[in-house]
N, C-alpha and C. Protein backbone atom coordinates (compact mmCIF):
# COMPACT_ATOMS: atom_id res chain seq x y z
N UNK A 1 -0.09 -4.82 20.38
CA UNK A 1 -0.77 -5.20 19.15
C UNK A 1 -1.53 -6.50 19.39
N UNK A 2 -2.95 -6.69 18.85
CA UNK A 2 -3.40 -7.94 18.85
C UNK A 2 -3.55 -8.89 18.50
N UNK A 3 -3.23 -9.80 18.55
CA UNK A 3 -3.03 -11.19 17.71
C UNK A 3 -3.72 -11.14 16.27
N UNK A 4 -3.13 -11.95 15.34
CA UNK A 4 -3.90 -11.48 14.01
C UNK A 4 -3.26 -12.88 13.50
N UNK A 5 -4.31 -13.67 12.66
CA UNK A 5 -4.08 -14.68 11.70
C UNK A 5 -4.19 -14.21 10.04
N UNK A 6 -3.41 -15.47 9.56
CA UNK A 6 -3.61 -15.54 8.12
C UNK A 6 -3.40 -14.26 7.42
N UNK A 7 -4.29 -14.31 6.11
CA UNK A 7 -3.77 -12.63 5.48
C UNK A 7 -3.85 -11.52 5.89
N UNK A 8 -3.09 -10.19 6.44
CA UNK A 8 -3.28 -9.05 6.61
C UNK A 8 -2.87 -7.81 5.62
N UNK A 9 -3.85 -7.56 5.62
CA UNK A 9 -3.56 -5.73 4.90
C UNK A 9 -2.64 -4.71 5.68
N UNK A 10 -1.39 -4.63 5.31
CA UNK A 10 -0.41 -3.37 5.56
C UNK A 10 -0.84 -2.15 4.63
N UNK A 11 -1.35 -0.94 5.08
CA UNK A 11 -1.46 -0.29 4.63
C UNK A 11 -0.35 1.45 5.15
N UNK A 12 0.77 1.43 4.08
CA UNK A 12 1.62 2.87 4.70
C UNK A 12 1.25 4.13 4.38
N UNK A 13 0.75 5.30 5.18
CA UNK A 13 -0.20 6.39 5.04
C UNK A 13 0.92 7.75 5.58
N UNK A 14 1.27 8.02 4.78
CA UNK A 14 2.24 9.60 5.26
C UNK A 14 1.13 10.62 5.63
N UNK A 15 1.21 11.44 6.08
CA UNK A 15 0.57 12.54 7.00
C UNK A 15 -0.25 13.30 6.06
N UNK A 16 -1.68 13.44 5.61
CA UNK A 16 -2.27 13.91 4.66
C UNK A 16 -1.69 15.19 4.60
N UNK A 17 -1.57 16.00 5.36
CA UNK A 17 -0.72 17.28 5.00
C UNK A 17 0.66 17.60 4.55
N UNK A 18 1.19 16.90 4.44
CA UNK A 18 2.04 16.15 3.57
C UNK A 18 2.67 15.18 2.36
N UNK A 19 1.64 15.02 2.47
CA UNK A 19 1.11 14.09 1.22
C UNK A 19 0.91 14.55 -0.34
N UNK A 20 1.63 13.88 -1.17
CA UNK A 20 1.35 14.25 -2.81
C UNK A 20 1.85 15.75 -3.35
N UNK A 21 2.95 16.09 -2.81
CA UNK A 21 3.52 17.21 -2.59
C UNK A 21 3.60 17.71 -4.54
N UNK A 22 4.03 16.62 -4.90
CA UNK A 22 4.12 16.77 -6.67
C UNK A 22 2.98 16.77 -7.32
N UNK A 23 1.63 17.30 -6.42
CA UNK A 23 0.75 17.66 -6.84
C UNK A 23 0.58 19.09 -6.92
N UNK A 24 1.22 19.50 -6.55
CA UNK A 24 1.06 21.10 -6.38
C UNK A 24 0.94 21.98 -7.29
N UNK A 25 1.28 21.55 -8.48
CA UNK A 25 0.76 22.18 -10.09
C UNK A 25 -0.17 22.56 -10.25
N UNK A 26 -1.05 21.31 -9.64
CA UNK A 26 -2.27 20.98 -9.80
C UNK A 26 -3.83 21.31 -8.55
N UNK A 27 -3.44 20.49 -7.50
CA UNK A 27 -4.03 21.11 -6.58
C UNK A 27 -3.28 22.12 -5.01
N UNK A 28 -3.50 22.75 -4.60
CA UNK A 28 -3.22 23.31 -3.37
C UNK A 28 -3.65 22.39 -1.97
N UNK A 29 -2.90 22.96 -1.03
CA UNK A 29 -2.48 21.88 -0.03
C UNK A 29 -3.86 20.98 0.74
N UNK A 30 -4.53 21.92 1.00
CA UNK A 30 -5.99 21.48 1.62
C UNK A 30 -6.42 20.79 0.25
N UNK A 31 -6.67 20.78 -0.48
CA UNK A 31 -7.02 19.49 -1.98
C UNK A 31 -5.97 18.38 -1.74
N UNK A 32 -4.69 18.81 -1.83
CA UNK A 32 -3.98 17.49 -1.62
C UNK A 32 -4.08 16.58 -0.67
N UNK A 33 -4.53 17.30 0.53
CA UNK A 33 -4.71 16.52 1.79
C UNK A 33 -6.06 15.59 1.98
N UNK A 34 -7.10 16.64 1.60
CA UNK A 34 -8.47 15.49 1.28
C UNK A 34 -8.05 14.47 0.10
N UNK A 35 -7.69 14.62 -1.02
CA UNK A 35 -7.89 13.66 -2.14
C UNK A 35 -6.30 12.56 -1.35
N UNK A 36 -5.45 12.29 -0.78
CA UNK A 36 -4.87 11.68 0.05
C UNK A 36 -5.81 11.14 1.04
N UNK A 37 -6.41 11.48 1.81
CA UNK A 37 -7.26 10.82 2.96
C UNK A 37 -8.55 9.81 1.86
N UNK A 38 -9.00 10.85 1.06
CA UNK A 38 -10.22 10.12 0.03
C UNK A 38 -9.53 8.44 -0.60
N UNK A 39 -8.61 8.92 -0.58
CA UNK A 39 -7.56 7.42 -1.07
C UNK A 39 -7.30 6.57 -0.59
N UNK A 40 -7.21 6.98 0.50
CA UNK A 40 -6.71 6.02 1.70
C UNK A 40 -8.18 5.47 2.18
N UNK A 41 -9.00 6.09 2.24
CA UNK A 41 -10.33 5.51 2.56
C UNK A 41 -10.67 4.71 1.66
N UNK A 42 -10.97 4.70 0.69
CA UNK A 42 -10.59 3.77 -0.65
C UNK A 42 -10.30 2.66 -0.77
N UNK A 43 -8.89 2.65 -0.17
CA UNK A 43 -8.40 1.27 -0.34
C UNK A 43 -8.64 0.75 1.09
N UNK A 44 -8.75 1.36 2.33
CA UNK A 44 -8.66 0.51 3.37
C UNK A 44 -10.24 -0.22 2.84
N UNK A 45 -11.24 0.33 2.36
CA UNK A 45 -12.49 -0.10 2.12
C UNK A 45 -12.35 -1.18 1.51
N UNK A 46 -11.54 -1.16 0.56
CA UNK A 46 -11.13 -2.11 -0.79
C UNK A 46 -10.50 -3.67 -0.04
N UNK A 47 -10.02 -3.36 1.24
CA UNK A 47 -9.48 -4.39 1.58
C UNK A 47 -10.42 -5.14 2.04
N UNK A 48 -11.58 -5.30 2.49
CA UNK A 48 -12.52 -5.66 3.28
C UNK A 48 -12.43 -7.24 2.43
N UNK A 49 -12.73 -8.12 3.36
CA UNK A 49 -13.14 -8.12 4.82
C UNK A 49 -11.94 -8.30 5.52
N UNK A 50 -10.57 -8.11 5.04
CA UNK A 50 -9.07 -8.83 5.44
C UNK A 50 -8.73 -7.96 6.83
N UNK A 51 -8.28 -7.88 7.32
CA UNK A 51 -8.01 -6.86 8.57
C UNK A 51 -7.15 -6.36 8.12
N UNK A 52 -7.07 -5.31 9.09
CA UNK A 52 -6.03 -3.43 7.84
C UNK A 52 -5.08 -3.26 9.10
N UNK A 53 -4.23 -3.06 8.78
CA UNK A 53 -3.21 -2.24 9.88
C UNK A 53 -2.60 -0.95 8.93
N UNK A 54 -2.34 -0.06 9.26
CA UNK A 54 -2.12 1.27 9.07
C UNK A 54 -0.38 1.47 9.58
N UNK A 55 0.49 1.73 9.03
CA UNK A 55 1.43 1.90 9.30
C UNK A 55 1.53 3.61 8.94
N UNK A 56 2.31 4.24 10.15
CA UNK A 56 2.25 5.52 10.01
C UNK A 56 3.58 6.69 10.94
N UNK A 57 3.21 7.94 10.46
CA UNK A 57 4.66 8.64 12.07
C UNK A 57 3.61 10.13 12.04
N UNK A 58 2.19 9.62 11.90
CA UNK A 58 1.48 10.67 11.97
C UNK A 58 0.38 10.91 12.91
N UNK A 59 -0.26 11.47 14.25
CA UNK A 59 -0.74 11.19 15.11
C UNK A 59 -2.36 11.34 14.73
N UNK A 60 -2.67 12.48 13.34
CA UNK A 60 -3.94 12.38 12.78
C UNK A 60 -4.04 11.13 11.88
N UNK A 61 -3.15 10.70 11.16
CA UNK A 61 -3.37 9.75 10.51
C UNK A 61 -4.42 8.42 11.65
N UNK A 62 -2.92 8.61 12.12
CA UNK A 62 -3.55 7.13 13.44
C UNK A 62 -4.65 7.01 14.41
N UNK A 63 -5.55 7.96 14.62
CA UNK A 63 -6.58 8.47 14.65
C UNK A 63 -7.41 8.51 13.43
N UNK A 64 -7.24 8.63 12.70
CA UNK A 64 -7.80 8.75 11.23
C UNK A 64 -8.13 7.28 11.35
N UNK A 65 -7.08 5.86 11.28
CA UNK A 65 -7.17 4.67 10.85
C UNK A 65 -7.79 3.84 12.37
N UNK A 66 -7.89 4.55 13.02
CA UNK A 66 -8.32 3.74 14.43
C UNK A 66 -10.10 4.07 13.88
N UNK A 67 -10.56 5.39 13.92
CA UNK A 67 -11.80 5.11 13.81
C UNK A 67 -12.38 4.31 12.65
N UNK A 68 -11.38 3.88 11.63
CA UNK A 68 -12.22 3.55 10.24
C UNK A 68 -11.85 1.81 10.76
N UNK A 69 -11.40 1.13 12.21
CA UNK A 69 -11.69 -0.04 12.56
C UNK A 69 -9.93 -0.59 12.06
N UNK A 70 -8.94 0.04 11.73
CA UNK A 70 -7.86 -0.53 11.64
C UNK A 70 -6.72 -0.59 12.58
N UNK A 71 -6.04 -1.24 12.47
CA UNK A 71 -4.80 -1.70 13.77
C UNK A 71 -4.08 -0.31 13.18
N UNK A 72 -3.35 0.48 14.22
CA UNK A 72 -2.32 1.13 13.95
C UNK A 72 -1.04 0.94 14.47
N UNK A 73 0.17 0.73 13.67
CA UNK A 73 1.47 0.49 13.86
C UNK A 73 2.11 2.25 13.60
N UNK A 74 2.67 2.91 14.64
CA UNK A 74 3.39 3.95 14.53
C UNK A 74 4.72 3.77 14.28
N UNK A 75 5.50 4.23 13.35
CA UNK A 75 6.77 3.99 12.99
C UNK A 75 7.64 5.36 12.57
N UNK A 76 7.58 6.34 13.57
CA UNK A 76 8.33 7.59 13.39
C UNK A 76 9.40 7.35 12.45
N UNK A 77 9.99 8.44 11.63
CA UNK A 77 11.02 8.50 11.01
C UNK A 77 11.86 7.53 10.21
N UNK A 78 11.26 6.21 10.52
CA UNK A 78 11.79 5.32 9.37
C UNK A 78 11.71 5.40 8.09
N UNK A 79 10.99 6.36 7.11
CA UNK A 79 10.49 6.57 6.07
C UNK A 79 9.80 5.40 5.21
N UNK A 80 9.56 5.08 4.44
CA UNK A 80 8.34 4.19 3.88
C UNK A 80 9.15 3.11 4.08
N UNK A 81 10.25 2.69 3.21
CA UNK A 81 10.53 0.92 3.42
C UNK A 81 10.70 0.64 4.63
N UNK A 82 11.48 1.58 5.77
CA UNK A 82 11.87 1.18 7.42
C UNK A 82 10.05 0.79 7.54
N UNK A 83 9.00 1.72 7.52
CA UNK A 83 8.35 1.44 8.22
C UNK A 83 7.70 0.82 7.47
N UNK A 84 7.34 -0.05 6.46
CA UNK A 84 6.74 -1.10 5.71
C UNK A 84 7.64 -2.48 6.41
N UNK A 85 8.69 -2.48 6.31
CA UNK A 85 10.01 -3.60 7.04
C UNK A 85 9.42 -3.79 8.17
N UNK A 86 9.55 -3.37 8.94
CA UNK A 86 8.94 -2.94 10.41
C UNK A 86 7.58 -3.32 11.05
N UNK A 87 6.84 -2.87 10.25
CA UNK A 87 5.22 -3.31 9.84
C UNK A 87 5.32 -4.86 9.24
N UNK A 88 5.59 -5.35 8.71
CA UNK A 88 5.47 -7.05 7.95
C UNK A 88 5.97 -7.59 9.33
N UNK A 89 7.16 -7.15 10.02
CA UNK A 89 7.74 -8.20 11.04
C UNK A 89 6.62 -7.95 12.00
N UNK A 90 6.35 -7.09 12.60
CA UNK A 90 5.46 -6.68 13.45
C UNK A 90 4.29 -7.47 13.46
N UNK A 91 3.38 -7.91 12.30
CA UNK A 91 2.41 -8.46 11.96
C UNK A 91 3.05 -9.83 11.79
N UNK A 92 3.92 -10.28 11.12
CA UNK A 92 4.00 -11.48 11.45
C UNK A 92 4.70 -11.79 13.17
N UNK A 93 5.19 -11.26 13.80
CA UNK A 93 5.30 -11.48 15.18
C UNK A 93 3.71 -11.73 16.20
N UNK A 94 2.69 -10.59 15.67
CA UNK A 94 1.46 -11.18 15.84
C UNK A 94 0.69 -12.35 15.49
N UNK A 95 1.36 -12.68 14.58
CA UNK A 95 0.60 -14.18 14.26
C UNK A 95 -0.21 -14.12 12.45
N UNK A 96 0.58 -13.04 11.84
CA UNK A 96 0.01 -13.37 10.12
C UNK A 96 0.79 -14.05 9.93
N UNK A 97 -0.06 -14.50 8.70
CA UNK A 97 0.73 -15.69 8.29
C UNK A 97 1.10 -14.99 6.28
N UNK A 98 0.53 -13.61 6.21
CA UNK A 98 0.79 -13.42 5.17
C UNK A 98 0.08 -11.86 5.31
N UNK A 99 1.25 -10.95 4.68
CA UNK A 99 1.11 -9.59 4.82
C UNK A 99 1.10 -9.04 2.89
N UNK A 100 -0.43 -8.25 2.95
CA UNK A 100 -0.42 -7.64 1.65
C UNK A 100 -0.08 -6.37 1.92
N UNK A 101 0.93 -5.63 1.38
CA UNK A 101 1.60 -4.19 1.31
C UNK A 101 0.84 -3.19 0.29
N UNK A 102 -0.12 -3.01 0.33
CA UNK A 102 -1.42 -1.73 -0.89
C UNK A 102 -1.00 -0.01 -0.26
N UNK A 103 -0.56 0.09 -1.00
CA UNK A 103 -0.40 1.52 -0.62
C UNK A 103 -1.54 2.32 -0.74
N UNK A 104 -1.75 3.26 -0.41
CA UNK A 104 -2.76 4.60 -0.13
C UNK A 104 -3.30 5.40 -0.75
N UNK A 105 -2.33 5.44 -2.09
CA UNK A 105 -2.40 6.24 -3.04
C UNK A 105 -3.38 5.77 -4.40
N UNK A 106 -4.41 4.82 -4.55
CA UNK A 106 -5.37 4.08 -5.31
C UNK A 106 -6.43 4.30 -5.60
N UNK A 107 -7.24 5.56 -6.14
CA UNK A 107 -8.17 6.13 -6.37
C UNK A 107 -9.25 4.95 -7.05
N UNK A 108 -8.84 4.00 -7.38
CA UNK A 108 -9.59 3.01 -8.00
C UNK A 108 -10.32 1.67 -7.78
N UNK A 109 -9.16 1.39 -6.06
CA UNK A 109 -8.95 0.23 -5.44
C UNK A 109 -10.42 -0.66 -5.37
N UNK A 110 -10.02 -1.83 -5.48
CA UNK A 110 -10.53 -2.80 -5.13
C UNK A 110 -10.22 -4.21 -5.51
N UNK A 111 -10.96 -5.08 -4.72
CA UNK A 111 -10.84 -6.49 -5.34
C UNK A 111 -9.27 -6.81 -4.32
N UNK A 112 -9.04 -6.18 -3.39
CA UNK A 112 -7.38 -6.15 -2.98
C UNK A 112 -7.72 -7.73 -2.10
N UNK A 113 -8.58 -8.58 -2.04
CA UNK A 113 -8.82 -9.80 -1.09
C UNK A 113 -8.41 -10.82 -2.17
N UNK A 114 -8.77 -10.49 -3.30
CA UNK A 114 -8.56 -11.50 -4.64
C UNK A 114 -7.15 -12.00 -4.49
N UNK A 115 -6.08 -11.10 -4.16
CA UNK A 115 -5.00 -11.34 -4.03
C UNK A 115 -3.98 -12.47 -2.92
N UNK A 116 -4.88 -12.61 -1.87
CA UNK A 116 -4.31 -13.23 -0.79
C UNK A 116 -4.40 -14.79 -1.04
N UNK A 117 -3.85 -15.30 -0.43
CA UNK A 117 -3.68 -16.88 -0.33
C UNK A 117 -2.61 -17.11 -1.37
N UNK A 118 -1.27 -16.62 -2.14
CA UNK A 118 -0.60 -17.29 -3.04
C UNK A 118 0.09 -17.67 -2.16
N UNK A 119 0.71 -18.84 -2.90
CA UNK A 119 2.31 -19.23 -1.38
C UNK A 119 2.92 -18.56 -1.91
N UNK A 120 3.80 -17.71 -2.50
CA UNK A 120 4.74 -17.18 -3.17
C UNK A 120 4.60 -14.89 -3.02
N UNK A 121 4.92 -14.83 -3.26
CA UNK A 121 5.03 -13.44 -3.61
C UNK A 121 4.20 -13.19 -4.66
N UNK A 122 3.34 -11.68 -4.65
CA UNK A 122 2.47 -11.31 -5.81
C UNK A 122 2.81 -9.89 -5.85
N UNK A 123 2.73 -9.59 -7.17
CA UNK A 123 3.65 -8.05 -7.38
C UNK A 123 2.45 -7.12 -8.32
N UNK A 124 2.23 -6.43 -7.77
CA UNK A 124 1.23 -5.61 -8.64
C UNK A 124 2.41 -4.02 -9.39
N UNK A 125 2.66 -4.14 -10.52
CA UNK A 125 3.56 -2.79 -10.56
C UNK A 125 2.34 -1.53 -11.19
N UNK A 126 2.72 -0.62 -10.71
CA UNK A 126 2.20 0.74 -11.74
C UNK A 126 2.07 0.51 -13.13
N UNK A 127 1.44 1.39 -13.52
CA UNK A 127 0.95 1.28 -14.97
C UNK A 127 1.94 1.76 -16.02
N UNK A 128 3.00 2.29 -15.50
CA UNK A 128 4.28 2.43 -16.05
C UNK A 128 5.41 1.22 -15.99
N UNK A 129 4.66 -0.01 -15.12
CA UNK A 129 5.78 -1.06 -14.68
C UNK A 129 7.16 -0.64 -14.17
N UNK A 130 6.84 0.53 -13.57
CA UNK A 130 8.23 1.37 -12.84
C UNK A 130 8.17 0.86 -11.29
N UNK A 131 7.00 1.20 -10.95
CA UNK A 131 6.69 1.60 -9.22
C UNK A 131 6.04 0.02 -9.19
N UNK A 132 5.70 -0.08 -7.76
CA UNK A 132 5.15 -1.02 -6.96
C UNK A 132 3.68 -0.39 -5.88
N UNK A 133 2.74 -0.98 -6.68
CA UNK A 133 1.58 -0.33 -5.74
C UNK A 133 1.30 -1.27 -4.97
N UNK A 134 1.23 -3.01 -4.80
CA UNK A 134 1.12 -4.22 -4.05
C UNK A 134 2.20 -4.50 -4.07
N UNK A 135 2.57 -5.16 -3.01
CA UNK A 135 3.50 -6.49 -2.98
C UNK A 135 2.75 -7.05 -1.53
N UNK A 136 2.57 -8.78 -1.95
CA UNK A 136 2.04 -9.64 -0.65
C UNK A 136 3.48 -10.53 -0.75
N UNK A 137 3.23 -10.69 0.50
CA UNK A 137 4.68 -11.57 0.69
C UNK A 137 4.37 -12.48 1.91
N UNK A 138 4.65 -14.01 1.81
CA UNK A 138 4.32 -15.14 3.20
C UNK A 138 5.40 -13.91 4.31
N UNK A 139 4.69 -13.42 5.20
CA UNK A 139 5.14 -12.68 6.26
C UNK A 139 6.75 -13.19 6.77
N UNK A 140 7.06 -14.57 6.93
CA UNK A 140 7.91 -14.70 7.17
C UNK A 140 8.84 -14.71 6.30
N UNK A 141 8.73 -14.17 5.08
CA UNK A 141 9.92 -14.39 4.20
C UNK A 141 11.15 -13.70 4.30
N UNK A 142 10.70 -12.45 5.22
CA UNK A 142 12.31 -11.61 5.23
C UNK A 142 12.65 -10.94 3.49
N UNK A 143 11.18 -10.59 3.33
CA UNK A 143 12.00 -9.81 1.97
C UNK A 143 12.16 -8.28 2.40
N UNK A 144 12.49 -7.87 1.69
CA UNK A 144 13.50 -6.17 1.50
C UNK A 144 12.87 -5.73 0.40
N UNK A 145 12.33 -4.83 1.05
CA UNK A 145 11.13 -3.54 0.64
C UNK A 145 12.42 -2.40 -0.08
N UNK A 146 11.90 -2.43 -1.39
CA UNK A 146 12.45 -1.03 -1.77
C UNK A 146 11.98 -0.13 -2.71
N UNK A 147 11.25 0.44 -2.00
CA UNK A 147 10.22 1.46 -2.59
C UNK A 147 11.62 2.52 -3.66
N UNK A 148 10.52 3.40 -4.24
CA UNK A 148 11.16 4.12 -4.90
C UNK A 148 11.07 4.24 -7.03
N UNK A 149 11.59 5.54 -7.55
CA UNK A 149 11.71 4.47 -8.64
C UNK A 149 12.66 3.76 -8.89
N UNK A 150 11.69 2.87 -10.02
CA UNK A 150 12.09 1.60 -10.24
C UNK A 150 11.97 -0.04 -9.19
N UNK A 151 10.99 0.35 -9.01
CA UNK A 151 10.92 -0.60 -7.44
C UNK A 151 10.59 -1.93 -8.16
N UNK A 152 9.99 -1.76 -8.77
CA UNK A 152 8.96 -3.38 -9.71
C UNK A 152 10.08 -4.27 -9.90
N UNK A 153 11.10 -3.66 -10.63
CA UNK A 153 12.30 -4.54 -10.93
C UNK A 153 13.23 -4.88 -9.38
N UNK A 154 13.20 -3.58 -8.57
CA UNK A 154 13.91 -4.16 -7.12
C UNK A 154 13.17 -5.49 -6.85
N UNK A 155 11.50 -5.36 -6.38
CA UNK A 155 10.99 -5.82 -6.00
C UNK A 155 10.88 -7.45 -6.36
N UNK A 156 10.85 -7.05 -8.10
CA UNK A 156 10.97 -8.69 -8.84
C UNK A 156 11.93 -9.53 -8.37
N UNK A 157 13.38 -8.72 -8.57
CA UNK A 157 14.79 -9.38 -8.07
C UNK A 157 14.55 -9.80 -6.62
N UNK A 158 14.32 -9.64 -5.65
CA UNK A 158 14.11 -9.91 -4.39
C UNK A 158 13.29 -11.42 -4.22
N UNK A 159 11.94 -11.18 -4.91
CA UNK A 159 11.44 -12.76 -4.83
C UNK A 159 12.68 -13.45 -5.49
N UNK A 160 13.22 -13.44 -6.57
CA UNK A 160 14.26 -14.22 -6.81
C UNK A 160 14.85 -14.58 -6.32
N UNK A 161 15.62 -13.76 -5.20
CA UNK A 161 16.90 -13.88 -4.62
C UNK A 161 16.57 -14.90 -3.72
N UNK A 162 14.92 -14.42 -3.00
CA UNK A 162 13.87 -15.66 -1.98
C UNK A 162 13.76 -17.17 -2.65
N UNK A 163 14.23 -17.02 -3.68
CA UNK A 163 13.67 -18.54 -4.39
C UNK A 163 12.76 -18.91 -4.31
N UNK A 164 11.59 -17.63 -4.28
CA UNK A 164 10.29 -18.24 -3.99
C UNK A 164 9.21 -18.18 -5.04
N UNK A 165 8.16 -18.82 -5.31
CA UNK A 165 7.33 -18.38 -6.24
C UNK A 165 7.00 -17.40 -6.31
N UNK A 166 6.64 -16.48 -7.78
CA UNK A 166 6.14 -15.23 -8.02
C UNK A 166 5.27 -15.05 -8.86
N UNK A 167 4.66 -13.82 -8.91
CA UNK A 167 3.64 -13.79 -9.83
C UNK A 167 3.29 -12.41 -10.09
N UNK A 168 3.44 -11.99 -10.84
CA UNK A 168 2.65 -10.73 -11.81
C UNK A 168 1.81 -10.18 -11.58
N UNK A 169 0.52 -9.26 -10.91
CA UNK A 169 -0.59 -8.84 -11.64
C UNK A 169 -0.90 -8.12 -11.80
N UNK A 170 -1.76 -7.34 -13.01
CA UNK A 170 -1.85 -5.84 -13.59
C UNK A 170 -2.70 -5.90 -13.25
N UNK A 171 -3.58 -5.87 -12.69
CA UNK A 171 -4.90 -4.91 -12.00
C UNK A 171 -4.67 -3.94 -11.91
N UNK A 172 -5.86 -3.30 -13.45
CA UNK A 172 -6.29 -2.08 -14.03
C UNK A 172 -6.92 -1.05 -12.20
N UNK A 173 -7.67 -2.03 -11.66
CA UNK A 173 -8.21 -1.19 -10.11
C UNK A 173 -6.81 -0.70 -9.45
N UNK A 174 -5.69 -1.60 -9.64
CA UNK A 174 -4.80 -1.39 -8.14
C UNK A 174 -3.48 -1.29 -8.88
N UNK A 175 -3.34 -0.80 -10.45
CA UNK A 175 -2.23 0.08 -10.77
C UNK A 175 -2.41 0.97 -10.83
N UNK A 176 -3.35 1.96 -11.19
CA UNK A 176 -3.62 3.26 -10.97
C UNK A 176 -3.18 3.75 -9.70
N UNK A 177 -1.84 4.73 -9.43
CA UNK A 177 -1.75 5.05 -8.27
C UNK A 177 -1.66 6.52 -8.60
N UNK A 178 -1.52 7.60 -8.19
CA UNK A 178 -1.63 8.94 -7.86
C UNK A 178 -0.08 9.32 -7.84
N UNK A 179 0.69 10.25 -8.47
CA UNK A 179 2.05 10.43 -7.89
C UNK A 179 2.23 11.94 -8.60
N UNK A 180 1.61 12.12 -9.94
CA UNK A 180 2.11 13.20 -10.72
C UNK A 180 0.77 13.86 -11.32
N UNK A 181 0.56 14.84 -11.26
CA UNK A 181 -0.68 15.89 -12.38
C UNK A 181 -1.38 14.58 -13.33
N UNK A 182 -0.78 14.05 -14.34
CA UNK A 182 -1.17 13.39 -15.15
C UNK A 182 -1.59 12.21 -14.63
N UNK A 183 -1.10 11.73 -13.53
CA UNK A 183 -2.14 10.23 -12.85
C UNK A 183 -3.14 10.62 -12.53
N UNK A 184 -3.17 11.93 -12.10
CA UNK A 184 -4.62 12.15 -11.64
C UNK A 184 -5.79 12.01 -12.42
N UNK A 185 -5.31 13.10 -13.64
CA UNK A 185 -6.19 13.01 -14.76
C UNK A 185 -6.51 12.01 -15.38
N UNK A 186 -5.60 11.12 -15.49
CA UNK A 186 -5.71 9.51 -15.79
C UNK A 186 -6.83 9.02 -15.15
N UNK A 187 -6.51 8.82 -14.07
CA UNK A 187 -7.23 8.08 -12.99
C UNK A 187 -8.71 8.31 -12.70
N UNK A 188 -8.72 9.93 -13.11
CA UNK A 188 -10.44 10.13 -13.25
C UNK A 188 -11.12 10.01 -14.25
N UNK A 189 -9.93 9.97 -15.21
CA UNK A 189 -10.79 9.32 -16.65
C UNK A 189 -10.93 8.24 -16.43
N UNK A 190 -10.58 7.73 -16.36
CA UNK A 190 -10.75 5.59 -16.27
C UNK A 190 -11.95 5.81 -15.07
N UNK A 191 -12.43 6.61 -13.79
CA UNK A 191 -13.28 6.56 -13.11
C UNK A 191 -14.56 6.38 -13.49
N UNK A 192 -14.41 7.84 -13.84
CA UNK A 192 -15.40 8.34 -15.14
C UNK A 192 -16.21 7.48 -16.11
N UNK A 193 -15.14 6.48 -17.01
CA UNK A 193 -15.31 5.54 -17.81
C UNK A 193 -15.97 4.28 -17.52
N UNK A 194 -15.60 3.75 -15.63
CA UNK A 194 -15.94 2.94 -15.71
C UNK A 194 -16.72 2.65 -14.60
């Protein structure tokens, strides 16, 4: 891996053919797999100009994120928090000094640079305040990723436990995430709209 300063973009990308499986109501597998890749293109775009690393256990993905100019970290079988955990140390062993965690799933993304430079932890939750679509964290903090539902509140408790500063933000661009039939439709209305 190559040396990397200051803020970096972690971005975790499951295998587009695999991907958004609780979409299936809605679209069929080849749809799920483009509108997953369309997303992910999205936000790695959204991150600009910050440098992107791609965390992944998928060999098209990582190919996928090498040509669009991003670092790839392969992390077989750890499932999302192993390989988000994994990915922050990794990057800060390279030399960040601060890792933003944007997931993939953001049909809306942008503005994700606005976010960097807090000393403290910044928590972006879903639009349900259930899930966690950001978390930036000073790389060295040693926090504990726990995706899932209800993560916002894991996630909150954790800066706590860090004693470190925190902060909130609802960004309408980067809560919109994709998970169920009805985000979708959501998400293209607000597109649509705006």
């Amino acid at each position: 891996m190559p040396r990397v300063h200051g803020s970096v973009v972690l971005v975790p990308v499951k295998a587009f053919a695999k991907a958004k499986a609780r979409l299936a109501p809605t679209l069929d597998p080849v749809r799920r797999a483009a509108l997953a890749q369309a997303m992910a293109e999205r936000v790695l775009a959204a991150a600009a100009p910050l440098p992107v690393a791609v965390v992944c256990d998928d060999e098209d993905v990582a190919r996928w994120a090498e040509a669009r100019g991003a670092m790839v970290l392969p992390e077989p079988g750890r499932g999302l928090n192993g390989a988000v955990q994994t990915g922050v140390r990794r990057l800060s062993d390279a030399g960040a000094s601060e890792v933003l965690v944007v997931h993939g799933d953001l049909p809306l993304a942008e503005g994700i640079e606005e976010l960097a430079g807090f000393p403290g932890v910044t928590l972006v939750p879903d639009r349900r305040e259930d899930g966690t679509t950001v978390v930036c964290v000073p790389a060295s903090a040693d926090f504990h990723f726990a995706y899932g539902p209800g993560s916002f509140s894991r996630h909150l408790a954790e800066a706590v436990r860090l004693d470190v500063t925190w902060r909130v933000v609802r960004s309408p661009a980067l809560r919109a995430d994709v998970d169920v039939p009805d985000d979708l439709l959501l998400s293209l209305s607000m597109w649509e709209g705006g």
